[in-house]
PDB file of N, CA and C in Angstrom:
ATOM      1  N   UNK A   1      10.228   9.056 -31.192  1.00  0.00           N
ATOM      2  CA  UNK A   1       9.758   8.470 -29.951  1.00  0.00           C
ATOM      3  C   UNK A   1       9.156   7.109 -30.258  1.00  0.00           C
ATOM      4  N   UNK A   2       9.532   5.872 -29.222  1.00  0.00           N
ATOM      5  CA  UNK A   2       8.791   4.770 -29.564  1.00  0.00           C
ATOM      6  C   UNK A   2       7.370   4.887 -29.179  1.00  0.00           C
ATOM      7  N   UNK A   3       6.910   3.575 -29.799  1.00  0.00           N
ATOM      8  CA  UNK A   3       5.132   3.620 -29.612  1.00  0.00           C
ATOM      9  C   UNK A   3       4.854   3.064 -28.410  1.00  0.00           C
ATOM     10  N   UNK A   4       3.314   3.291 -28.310  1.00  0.00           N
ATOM     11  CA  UNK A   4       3.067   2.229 -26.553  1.00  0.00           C
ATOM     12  C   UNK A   4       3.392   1.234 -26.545  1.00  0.00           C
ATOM     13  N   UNK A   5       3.553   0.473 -25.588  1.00  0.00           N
ATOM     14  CA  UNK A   5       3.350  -1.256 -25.754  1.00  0.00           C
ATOM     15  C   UNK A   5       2.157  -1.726 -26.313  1.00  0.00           C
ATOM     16  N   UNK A   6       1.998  -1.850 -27.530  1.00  0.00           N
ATOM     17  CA  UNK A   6       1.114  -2.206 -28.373  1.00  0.00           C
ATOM     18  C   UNK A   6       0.869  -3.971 -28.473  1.00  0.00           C
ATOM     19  N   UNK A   7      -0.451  -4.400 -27.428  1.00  0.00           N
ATOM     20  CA  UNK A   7      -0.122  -6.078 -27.318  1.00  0.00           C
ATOM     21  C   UNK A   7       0.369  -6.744 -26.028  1.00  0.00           C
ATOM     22  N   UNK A   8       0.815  -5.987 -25.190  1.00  0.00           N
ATOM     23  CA  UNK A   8       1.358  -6.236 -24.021  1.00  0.00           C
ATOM     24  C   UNK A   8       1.044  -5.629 -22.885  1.00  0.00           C
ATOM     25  N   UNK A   9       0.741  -6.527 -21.816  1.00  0.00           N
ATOM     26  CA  UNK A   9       0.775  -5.935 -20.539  1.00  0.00           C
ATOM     27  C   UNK A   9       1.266  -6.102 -19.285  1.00  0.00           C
ATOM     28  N   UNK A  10       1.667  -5.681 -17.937  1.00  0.00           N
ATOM     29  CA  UNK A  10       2.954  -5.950 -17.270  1.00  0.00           C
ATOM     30  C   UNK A  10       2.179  -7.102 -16.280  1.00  0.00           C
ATOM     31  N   UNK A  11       3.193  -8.059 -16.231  1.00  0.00           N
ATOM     32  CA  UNK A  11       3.182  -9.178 -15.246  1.00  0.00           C
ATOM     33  C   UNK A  11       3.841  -9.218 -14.345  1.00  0.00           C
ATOM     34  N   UNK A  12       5.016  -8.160 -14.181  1.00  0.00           N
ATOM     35  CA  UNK A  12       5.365  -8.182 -13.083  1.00  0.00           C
ATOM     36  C   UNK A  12       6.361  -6.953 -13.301  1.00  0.00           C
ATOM     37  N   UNK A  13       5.708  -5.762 -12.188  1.00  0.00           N
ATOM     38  CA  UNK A  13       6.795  -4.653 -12.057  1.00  0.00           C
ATOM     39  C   UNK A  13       7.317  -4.707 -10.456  1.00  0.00           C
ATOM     40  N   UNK A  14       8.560  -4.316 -10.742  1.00  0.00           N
ATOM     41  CA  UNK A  14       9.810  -3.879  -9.492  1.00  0.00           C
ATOM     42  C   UNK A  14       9.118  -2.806  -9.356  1.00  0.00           C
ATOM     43  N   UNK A  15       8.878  -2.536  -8.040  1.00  0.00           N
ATOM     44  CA  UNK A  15       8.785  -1.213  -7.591  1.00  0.00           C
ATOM     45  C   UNK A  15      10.688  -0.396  -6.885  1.00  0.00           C
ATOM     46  N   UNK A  16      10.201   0.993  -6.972  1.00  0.00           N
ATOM     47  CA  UNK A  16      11.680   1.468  -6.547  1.00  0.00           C
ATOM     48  C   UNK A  16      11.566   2.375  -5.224  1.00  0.00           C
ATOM     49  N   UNK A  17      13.214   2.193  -4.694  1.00  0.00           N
ATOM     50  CA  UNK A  17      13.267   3.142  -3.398  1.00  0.00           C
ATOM     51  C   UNK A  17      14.026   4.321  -3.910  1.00  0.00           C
ATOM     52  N   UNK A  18      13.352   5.692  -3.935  1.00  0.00           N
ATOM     53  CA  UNK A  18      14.449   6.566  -3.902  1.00  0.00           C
ATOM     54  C   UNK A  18      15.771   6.667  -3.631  1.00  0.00           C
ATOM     55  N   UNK A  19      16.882   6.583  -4.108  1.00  0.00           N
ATOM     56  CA  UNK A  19      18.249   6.237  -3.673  1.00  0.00           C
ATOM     57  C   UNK A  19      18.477   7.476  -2.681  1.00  0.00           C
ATOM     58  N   UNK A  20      18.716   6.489  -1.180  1.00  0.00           N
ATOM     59  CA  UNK A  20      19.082   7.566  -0.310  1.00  0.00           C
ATOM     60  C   UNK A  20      20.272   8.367  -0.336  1.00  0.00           C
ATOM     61  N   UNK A  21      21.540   8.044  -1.216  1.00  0.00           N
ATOM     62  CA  UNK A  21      22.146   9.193  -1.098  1.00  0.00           C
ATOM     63  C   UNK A  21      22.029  10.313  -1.976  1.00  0.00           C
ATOM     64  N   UNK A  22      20.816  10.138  -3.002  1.00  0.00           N
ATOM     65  CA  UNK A  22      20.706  10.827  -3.986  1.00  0.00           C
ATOM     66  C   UNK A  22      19.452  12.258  -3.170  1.00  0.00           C
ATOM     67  N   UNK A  23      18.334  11.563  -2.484  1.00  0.00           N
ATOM     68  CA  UNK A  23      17.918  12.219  -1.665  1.00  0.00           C
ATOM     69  C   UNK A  23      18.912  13.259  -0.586  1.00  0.00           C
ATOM     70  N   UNK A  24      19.688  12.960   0.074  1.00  0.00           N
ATOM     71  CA  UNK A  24      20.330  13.912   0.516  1.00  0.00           C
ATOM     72  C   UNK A  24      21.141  14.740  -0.108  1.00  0.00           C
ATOM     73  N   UNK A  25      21.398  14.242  -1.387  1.00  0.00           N
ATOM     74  CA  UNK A  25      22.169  15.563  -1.970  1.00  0.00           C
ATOM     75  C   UNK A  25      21.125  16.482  -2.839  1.00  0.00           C
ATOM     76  N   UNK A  26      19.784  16.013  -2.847  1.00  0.00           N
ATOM     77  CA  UNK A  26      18.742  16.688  -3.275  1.00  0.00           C
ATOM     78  C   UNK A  26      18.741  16.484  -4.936  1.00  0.00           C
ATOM     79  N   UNK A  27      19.028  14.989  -5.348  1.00  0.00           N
ATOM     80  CA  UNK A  27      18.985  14.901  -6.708  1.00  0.00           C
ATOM     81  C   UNK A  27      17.395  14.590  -7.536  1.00  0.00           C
ATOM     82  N   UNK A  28      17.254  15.299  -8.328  1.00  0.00           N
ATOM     83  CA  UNK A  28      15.885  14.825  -8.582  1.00  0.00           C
ATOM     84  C   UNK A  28      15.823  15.034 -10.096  1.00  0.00           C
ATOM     85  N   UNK A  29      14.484  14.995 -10.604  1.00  0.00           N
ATOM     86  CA  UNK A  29      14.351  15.086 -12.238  1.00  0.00           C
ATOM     87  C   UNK A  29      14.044  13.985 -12.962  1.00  0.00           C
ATOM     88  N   UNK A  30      14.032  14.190 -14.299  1.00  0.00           N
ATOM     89  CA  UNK A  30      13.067  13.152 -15.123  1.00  0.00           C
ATOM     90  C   UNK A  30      14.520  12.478 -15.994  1.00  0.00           C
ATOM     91  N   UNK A  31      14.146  10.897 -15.799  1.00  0.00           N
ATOM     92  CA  UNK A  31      15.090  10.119 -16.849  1.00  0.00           C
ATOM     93  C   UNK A  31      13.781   9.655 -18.048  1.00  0.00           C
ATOM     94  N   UNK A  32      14.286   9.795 -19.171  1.00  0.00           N
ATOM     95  CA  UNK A  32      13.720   9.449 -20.209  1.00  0.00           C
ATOM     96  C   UNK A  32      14.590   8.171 -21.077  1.00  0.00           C
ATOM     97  N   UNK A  33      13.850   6.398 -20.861  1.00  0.00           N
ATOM     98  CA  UNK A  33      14.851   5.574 -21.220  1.00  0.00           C
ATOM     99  C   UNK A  33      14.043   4.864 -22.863  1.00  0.00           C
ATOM    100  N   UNK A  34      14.481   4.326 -23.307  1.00  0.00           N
ATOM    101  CA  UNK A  34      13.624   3.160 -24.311  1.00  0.00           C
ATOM    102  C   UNK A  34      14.174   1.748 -23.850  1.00  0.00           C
ATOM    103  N   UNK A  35      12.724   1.087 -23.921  1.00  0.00           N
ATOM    104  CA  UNK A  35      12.624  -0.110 -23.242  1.00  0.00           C
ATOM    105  C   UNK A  35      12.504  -1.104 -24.623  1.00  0.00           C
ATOM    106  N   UNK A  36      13.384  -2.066 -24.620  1.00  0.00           N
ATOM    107  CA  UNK A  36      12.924  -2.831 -25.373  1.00  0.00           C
ATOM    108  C   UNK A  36      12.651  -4.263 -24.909  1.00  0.00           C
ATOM    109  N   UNK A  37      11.567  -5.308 -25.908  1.00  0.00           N
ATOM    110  CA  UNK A  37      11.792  -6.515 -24.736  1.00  0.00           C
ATOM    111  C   UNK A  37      11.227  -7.465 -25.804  1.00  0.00           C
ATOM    112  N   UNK A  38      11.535  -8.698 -24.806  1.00  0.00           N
ATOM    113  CA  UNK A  38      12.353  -9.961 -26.046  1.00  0.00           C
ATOM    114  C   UNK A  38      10.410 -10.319 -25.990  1.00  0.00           C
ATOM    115  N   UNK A  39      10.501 -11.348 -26.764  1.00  0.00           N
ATOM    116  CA  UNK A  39       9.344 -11.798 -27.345  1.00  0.00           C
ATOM    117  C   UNK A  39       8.771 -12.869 -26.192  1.00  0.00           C
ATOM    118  N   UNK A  40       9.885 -13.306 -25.083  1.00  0.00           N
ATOM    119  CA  UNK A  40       9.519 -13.591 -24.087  1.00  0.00           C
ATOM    120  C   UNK A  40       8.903 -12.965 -22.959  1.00  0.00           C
ATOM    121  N   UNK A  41       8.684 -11.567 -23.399  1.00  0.00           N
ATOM    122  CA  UNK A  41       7.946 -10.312 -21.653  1.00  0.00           C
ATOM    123  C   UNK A  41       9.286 -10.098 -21.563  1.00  0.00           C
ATOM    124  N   UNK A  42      10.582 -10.395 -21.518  1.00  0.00           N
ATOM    125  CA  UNK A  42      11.607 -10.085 -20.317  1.00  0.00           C
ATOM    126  C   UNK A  42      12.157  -8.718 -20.889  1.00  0.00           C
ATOM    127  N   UNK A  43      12.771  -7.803 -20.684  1.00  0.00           N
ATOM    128  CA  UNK A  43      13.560  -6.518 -20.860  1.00  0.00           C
ATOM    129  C   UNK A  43      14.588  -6.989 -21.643  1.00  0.00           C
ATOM    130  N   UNK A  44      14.848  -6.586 -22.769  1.00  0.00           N
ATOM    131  CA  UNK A  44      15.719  -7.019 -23.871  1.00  0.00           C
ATOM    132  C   UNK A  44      16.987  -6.133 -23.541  1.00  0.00           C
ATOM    133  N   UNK A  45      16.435  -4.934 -23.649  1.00  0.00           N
ATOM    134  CA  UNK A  45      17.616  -4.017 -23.901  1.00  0.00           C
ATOM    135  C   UNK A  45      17.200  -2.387 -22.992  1.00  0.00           C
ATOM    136  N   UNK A  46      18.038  -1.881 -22.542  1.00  0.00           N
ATOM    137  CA  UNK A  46      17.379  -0.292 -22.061  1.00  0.00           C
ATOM    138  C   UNK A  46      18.328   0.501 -22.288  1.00  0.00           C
ATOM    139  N   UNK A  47      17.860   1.370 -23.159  1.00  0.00           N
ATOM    140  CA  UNK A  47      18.867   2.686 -23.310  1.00  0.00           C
ATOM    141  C   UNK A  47      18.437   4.136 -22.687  1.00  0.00           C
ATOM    142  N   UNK A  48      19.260   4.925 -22.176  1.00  0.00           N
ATOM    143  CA  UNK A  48      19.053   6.025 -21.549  1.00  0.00           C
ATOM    144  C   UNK A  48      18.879   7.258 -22.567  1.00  0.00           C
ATOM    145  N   UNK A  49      17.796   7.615 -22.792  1.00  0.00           N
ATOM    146  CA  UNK A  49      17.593   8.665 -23.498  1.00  0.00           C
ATOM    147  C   UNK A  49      18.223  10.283 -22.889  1.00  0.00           C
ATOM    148  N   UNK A  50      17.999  10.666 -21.806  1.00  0.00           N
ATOM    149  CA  UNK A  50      18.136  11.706 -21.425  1.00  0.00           C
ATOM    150  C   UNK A  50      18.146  11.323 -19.409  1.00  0.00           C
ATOM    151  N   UNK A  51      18.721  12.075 -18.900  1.00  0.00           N
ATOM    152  CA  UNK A  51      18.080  12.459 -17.494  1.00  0.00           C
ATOM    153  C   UNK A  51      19.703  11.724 -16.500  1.00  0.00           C
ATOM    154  N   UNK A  52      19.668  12.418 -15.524  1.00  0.00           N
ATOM    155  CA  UNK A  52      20.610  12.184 -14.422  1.00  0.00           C
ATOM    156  C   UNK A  52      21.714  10.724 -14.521  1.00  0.00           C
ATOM    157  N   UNK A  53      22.520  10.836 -14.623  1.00  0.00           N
ATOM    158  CA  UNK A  53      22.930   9.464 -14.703  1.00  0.00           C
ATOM    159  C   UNK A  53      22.908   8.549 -13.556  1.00  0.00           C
ATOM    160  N   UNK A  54      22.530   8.805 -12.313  1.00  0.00           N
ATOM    161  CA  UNK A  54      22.477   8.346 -11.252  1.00  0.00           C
ATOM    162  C   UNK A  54      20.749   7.583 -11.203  1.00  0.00           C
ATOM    163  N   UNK A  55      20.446   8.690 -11.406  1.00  0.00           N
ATOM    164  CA  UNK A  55      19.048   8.653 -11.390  1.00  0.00           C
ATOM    165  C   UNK A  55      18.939   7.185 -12.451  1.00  0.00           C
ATOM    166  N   UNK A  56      18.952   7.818 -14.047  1.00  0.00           N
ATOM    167  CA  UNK A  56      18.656   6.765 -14.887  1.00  0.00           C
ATOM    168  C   UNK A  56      19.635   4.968 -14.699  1.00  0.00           C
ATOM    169  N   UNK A  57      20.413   5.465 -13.700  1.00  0.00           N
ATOM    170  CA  UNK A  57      20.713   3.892 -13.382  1.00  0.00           C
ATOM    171  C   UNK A  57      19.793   3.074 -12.495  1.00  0.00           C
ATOM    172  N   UNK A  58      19.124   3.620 -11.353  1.00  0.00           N
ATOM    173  CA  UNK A  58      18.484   3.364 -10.671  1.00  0.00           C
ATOM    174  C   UNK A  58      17.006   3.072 -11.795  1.00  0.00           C
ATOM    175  N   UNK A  59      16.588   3.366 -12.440  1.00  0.00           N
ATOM    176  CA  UNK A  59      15.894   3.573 -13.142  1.00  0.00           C
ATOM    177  C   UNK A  59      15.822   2.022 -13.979  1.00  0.00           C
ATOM    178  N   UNK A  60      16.637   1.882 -14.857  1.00  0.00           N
ATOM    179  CA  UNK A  60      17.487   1.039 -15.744  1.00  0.00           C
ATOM    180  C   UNK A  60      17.529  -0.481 -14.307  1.00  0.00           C
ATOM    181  N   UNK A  61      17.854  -0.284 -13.280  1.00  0.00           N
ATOM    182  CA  UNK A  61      18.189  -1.767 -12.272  1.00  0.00           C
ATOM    183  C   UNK A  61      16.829  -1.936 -12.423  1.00  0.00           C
ATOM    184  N   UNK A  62      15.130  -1.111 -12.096  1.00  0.00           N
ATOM    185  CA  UNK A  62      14.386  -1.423 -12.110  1.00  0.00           C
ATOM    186  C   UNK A  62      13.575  -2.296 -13.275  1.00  0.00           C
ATOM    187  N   UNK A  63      13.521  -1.488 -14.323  1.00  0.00           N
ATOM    188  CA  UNK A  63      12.696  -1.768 -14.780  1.00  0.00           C
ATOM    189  C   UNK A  63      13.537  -2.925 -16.388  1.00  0.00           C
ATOM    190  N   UNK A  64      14.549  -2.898 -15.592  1.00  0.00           N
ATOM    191  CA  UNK A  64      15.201  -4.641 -16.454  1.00  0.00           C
ATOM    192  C   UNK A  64      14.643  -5.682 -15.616  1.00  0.00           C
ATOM    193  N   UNK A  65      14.301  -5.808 -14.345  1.00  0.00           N
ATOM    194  CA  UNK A  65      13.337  -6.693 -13.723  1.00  0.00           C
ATOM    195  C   UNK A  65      11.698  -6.897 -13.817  1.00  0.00           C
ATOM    196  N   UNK A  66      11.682  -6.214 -15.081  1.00  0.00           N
ATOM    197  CA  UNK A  66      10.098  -6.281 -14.953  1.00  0.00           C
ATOM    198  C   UNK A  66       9.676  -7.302 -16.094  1.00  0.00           C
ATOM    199  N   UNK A  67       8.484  -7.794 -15.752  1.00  0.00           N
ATOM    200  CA  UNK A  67       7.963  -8.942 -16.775  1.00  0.00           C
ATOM    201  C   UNK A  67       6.852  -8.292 -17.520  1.00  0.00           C
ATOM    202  N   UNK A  68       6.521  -8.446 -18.828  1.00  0.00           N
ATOM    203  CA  UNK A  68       5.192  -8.370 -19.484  1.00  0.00           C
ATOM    204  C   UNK A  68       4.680  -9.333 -20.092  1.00  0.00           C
ATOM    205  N   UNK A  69       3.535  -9.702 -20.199  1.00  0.00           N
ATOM    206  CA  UNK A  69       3.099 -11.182 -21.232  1.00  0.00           C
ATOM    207  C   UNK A  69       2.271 -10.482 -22.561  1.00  0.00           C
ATOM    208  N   UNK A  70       2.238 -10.976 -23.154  1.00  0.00           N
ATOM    209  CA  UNK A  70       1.617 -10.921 -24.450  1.00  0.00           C
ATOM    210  C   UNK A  70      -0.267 -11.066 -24.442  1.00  0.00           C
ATOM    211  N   UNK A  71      -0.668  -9.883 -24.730  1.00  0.00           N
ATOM    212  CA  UNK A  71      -2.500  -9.876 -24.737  1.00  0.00           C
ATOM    213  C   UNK A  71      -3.087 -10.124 -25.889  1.00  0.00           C
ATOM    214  N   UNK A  72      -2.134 -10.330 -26.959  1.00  0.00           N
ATOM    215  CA  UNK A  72      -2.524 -10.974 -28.311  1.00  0.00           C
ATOM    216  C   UNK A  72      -1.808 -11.236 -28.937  1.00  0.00           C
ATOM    217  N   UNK A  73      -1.549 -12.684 -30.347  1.00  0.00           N
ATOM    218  CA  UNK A  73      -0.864 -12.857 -31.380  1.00  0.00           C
ATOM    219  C   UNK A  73      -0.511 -11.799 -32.384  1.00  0.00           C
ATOM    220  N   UNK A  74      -0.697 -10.774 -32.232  1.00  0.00           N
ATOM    221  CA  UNK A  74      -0.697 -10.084 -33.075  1.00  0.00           C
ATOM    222  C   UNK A  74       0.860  -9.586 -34.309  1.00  0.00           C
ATOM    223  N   UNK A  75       0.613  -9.150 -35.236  1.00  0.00           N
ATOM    224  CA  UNK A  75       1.442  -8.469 -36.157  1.00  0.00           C
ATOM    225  C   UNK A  75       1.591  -7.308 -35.799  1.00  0.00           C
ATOM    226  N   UNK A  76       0.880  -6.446 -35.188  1.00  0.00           N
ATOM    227  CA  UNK A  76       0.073  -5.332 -34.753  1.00  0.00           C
ATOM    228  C   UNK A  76       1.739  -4.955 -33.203  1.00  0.00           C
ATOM    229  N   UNK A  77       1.646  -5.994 -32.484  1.00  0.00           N
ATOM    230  CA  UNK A  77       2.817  -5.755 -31.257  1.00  0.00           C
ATOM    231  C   UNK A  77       3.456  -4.693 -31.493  1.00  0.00           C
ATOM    232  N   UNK A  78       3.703  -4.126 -30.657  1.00  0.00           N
ATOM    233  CA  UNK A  78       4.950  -3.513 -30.685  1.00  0.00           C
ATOM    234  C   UNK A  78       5.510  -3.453 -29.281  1.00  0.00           C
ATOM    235  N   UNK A  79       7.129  -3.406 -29.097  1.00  0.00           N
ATOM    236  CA  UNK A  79       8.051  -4.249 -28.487  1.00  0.00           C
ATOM    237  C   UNK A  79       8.956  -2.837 -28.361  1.00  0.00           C
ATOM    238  N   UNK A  80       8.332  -2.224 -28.514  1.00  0.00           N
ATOM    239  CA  UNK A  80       9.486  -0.756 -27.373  1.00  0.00           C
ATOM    240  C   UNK A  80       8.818   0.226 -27.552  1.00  0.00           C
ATOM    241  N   UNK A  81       9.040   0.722 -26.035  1.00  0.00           N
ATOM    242  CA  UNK A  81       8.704   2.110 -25.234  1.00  0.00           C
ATOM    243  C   UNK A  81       9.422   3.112 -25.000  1.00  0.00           C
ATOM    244  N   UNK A  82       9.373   4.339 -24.857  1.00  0.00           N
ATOM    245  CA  UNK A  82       9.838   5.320 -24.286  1.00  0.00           C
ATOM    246  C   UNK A  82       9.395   5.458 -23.241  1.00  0.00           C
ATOM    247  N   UNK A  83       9.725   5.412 -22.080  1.00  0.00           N
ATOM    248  CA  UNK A  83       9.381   5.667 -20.872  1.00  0.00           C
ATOM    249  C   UNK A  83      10.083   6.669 -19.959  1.00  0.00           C
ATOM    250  N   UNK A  84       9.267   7.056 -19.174  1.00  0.00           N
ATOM    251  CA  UNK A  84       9.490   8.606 -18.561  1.00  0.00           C
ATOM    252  C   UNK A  84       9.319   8.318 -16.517  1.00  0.00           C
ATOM    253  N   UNK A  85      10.431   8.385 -16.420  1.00  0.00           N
ATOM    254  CA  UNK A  85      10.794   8.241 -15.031  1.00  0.00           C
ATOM    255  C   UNK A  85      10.863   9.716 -14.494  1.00  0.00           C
ATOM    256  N   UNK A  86      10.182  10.080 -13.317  1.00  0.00           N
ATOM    257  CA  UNK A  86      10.171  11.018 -12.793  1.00  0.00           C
ATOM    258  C   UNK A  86      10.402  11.149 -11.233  1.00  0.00           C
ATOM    259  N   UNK A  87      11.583  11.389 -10.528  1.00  0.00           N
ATOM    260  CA  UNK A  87      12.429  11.187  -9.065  1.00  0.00           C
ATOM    261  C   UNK A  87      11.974  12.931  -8.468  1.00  0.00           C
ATOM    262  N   UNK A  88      10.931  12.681  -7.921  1.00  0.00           N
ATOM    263  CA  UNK A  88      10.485  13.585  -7.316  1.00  0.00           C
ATOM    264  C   UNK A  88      10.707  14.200  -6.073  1.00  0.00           C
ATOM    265  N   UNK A  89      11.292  15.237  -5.175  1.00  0.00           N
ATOM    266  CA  UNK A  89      11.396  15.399  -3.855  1.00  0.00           C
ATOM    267  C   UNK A  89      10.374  16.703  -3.312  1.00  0.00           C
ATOM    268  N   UNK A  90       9.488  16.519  -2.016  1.00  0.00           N
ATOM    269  CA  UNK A  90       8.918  17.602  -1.634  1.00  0.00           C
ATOM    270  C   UNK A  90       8.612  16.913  -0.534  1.00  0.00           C
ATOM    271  N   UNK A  91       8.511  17.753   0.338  1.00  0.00           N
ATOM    272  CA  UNK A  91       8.508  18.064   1.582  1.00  0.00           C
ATOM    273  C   UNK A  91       9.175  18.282   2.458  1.00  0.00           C
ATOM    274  N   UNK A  92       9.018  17.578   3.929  1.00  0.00           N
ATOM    275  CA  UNK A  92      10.360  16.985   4.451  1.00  0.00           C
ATOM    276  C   UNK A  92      10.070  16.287   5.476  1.00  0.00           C
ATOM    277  N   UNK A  93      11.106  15.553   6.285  1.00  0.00           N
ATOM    278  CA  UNK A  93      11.342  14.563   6.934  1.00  0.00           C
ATOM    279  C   UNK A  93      12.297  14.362   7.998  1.00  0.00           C
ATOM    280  N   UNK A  94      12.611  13.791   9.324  1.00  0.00           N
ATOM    281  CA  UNK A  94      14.024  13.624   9.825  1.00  0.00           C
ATOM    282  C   UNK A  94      14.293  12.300   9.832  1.00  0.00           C
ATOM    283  N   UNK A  95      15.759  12.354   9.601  1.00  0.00           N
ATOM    284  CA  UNK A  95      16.613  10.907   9.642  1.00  0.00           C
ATOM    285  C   UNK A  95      15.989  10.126   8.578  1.00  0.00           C
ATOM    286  N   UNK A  96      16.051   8.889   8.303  1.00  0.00           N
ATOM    287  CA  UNK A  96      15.417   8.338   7.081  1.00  0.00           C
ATOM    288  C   UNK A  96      14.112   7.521   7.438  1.00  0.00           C
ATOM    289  N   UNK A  97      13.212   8.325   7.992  1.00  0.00           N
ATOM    290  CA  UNK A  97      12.289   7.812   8.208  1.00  0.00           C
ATOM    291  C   UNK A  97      11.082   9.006   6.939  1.00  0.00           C
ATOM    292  N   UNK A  98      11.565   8.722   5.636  1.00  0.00           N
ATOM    293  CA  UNK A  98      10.721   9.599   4.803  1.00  0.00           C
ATOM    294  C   UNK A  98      10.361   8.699   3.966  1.00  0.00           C
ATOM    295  N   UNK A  99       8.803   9.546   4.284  1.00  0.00           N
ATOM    296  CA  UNK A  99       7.460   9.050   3.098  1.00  0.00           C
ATOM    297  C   UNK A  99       8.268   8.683   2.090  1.00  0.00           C
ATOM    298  N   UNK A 100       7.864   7.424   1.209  1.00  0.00           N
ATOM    299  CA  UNK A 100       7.769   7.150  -0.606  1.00  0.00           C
ATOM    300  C   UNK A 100       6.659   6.609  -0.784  1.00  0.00           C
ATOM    301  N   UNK A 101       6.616   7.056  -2.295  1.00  0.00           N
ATOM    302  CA  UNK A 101       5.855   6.409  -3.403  1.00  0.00           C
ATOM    303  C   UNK A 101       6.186   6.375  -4.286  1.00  0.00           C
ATOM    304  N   UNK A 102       5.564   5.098  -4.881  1.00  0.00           N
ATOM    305  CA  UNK A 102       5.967   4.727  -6.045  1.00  0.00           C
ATOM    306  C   UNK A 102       4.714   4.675  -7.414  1.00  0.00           C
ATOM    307  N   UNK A 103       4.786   4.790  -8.380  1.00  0.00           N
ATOM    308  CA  UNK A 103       3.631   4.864  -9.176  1.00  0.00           C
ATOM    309  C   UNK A 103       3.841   4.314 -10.118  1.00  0.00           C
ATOM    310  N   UNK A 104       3.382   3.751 -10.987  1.00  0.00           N
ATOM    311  CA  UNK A 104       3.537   3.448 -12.723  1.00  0.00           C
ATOM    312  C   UNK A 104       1.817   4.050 -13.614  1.00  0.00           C
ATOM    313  N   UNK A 105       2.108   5.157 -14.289  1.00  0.00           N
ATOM    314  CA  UNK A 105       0.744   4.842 -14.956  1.00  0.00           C
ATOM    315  C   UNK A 105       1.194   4.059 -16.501  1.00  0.00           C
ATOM    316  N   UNK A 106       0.839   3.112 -16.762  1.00  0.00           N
ATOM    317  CA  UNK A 106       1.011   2.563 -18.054  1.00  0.00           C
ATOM    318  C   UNK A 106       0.415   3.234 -18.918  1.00  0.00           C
ATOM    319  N   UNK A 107       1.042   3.056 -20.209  1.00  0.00           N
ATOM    320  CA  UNK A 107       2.121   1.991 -20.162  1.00  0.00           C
ATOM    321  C   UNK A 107       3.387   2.705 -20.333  1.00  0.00           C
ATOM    322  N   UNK A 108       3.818   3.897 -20.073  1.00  0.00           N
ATOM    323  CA  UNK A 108       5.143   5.053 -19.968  1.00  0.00           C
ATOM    324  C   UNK A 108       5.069   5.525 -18.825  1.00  0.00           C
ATOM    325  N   UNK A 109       4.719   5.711 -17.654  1.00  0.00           N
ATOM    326  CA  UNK A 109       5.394   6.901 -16.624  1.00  0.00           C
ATOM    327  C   UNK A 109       5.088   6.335 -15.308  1.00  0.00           C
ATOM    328  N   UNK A 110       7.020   6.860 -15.166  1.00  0.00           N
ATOM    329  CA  UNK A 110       6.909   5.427 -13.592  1.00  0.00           C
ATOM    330  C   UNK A 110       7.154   7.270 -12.962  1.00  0.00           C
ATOM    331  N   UNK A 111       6.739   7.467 -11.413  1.00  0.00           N
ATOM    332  CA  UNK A 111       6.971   8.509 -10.108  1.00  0.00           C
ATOM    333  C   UNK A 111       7.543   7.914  -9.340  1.00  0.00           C
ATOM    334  N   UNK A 112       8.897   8.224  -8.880  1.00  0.00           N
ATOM    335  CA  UNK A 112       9.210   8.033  -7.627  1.00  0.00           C
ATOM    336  C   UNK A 112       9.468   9.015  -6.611  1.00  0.00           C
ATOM    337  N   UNK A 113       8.477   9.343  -5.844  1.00  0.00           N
ATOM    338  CA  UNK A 113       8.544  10.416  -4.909  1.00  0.00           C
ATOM    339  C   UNK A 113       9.197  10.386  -3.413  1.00  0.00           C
ATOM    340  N   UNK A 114      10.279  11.133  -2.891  1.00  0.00           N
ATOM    341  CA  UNK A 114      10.086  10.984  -1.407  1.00  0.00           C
ATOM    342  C   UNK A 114      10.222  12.434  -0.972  1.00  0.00           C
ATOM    343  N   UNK A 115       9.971  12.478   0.312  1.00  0.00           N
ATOM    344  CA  UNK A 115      10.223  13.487   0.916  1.00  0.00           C
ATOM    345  C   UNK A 115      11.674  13.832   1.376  1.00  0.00           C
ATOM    346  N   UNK A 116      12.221  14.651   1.502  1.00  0.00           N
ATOM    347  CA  UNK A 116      13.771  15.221   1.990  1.00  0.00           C
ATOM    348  C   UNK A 116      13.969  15.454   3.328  1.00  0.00           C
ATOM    349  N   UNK A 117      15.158  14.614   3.143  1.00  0.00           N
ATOM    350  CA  UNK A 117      15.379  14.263   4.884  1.00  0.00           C
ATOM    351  C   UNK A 117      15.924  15.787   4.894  1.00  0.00           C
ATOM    352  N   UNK A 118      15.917  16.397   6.411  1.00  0.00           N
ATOM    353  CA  UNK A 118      16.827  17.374   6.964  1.00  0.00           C
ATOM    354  C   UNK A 118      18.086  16.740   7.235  1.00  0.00           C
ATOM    355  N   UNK A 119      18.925  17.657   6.732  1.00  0.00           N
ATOM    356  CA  UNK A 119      20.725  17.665   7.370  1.00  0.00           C
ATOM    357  C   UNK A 119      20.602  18.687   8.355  1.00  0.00           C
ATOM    358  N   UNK A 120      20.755  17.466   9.374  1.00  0.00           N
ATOM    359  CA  UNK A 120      21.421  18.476  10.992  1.00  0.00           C
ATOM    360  C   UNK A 120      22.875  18.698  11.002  1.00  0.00           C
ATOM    361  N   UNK A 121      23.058  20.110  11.651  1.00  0.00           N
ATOM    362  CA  UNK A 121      24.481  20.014  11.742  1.00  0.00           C
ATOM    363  C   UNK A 121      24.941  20.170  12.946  1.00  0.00           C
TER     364      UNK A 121
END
C-alpha cells in the first residue's frame, strides 16, 4: 500500500455526481486507486487497484482534476496514495431529484453518496 501524502496538501479538489445511470441500476461499492502526482501538484498517473469498473472510471475523471501544492521542501515527500473511493446508495427518492454528497477525508477517502431513485412502472 502507498504512504499518505507526505508534504502535500490539496489545492484544489473536483467534487463528484453519482453517475445517474449507475444509480438506477443500483451500482455501488468501494474503488481502491493509487494516485500518483508530478512534482507540480497535478495527477501524474492513476491506476485502478480494485473496485467496479464503472465506478473506478468515474472515480479516475475526478480526481485527475485535482491540484495539490507542496507544504514543504522536503526529502521526506512522498508523491503517491492509495485512495479509497466509496459510491454509496441508501435511501430513496423519485425521478432525479436525489439527495448527494460528497466527502473527502484526507488525505485517502473520498464518499460519494446518493439516494436511489424509484423505477416506476
Amino acid at each position: 500500500m502507498a504512504a499518505d501524502l507526505v508534504g502535500w496538501e490539496p489545492a484544489y479538489i473536483r467534487s463528484v455526481q453519482y453517475p445517474r445511470v449507475l444509480k438506477y441500476a443500483r451500482v455501488s461499492g468501494v474503488v481502491k486507486l493509487q494516485v500518483s502526482l508530478a512534482n507540480d501538484g497535478t495527477v501524474a498517473e492513476v491506476k485502478t487497484i480494485s473496485g467496479h469498473r464503472s465506478l473506478a472510471e468515474t472515480a479516475t475523471k475526478a480526481v485527475k482534476a485535482w491540484r495539490f501544492r507542496r507544504t514543504c521542501q522536503s526529502s521526506d515527500s512522498v508523491n503517491q496514495v492509495e485512495m479509497e473511493w466509496r459510491f454509496v446508495l441508501e435511501g430513496s427518492c423519485r425521478g432525479n431529484n436525489c439527495e448527494q454528497s460528497f466527502e473527502v477525508t484526507m488525505p485517502a477517502t473520498v464518499t460519494v453518496t446518493s439516494e436511489i431513485p424509484q423505477v416506476e412502472i
